[in-house]
Protein backbone atom coordinates (compact mmCIF):
# COMPACT_ATOMS: atom_id res chain seq x y z
CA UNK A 1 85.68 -46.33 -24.23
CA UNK A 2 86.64 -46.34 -27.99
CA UNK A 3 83.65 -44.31 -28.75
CA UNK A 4 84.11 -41.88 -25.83
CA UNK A 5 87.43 -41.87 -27.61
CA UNK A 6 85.98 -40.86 -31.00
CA UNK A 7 83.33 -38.29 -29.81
CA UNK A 8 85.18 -36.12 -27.74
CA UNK A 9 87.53 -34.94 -31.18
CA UNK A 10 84.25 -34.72 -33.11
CA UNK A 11 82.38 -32.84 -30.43
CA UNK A 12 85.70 -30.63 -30.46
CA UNK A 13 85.69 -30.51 -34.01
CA UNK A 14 82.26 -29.08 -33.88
CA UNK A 15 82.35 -26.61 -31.43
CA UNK A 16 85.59 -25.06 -33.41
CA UNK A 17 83.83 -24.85 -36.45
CA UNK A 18 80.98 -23.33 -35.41
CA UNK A 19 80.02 -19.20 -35.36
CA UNK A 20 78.60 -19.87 -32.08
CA UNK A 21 80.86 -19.17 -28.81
CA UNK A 22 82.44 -22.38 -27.62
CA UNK A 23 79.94 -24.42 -24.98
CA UNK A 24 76.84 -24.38 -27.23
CA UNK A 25 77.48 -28.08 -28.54
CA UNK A 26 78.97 -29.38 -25.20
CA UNK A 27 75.83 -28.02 -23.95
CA UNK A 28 73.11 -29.96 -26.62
CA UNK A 29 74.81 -32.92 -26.42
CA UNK A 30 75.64 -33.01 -22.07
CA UNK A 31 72.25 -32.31 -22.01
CA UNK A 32 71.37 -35.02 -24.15
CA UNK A 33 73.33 -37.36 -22.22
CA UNK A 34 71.96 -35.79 -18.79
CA UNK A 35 68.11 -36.15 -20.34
CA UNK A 36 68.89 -40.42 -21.22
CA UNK A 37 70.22 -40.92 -17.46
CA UNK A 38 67.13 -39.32 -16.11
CA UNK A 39 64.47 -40.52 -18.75
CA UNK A 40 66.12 -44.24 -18.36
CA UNK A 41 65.59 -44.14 -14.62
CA UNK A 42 61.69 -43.25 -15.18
CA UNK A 43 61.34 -45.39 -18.90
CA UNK A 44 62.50 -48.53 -20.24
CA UNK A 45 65.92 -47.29 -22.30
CA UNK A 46 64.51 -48.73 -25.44
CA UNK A 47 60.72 -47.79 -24.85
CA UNK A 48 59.41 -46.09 -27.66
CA UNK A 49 57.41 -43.68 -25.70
CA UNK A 50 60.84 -42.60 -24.18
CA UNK A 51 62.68 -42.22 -27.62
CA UNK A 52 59.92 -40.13 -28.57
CA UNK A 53 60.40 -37.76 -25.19
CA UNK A 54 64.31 -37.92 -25.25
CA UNK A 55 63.93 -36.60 -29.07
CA UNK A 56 61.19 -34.18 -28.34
CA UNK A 57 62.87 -32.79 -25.63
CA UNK A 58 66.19 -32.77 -27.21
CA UNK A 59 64.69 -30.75 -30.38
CA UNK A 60 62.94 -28.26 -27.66
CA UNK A 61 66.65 -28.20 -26.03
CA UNK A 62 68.33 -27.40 -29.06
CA UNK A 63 65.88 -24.62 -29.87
CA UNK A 64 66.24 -22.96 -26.76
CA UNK A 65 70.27 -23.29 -26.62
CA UNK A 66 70.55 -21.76 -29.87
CA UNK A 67 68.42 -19.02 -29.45
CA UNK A 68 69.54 -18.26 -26.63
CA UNK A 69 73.40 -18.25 -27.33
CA UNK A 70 72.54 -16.74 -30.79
CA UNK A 71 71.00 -13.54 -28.90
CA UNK A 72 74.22 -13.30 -26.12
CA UNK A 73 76.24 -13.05 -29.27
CA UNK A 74 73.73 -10.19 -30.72
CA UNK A 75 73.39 -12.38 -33.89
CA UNK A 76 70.16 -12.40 -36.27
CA UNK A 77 68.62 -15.79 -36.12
CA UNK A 78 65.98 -16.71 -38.23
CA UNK A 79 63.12 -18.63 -35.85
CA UNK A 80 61.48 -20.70 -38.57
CA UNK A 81 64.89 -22.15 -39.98
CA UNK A 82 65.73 -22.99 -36.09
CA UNK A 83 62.15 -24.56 -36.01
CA UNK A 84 62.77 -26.64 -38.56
CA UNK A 85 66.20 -27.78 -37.87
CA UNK A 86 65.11 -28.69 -34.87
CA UNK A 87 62.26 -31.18 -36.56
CA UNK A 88 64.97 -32.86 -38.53
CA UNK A 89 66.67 -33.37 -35.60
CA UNK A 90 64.01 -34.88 -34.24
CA UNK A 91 63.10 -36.91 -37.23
CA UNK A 92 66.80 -38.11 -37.33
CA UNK A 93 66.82 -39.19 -34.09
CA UNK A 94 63.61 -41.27 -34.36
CA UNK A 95 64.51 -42.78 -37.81
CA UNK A 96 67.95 -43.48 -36.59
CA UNK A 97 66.53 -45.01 -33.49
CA UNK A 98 64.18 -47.70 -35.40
CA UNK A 99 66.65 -48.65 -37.74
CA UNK A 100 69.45 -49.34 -35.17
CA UNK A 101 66.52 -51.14 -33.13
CA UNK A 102 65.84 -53.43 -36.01
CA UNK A 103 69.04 -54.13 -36.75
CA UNK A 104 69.27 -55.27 -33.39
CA UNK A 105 66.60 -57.41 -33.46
CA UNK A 106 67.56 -58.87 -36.34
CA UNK A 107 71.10 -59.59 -35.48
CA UNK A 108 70.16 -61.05 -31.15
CA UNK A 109 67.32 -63.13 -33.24
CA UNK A 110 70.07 -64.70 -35.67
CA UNK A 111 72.38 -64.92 -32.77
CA UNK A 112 70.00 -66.50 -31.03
CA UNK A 113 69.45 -69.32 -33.15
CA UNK A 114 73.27 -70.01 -33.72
């Protein structure tokens, strides 16, 4: 609840500071959440085969949002820059995900043996 707490202001944040029309970050990041309560019912949550989909298809997702908002709002957006924001995003998400695994691992194996 404390983190619910802390990413509703941030998502807020976001969506404020952005020169996109409010509902473009609510929309990435509901349909992030919507895309780990489907994926989890078909995929072990911490599956790497199912990190790899739920970042794939959030990078696809975020392409598609953007352009899409981007050309309701008549504004120039440059495809290749999208494309590869989109790959960091993706990268992020999969680096992020093997650290915090490891670190997990590391800390239930120590906590384990305590």
């Amino acid at each position: 609840s404390h983190a619910l707490a802390l990413i509703l202001p941030a998502l807020l944040i976001q969506e404020g500071a952005g020169a996109l029309v409010f509902g473009a970050g609510l929309l990435r990041y509901g349909g992030l959440i919507g895309m780990f309560l489907v994926g989890r019912g078909l995929f072990e949550a911490r599956s790497p085969v199912f990190i790899l989909l739920l970042a794939a298809a959030f990078a696809l997702a975020q392409m598609i949002i953007l352009h899409t908002m981007a050309g309701l709002q008549s504004m120039d957006i440059q495809s290749r820059r999208l494309f590869l924001e989109s790959l960091t995003m993706f990268a992020t998400i999969i680096l992020g995900w093997w650290l915090l695994d490891a670190v997990y691992r590391f800390i239930s194996r120590h906590a384990s043996q305590s």
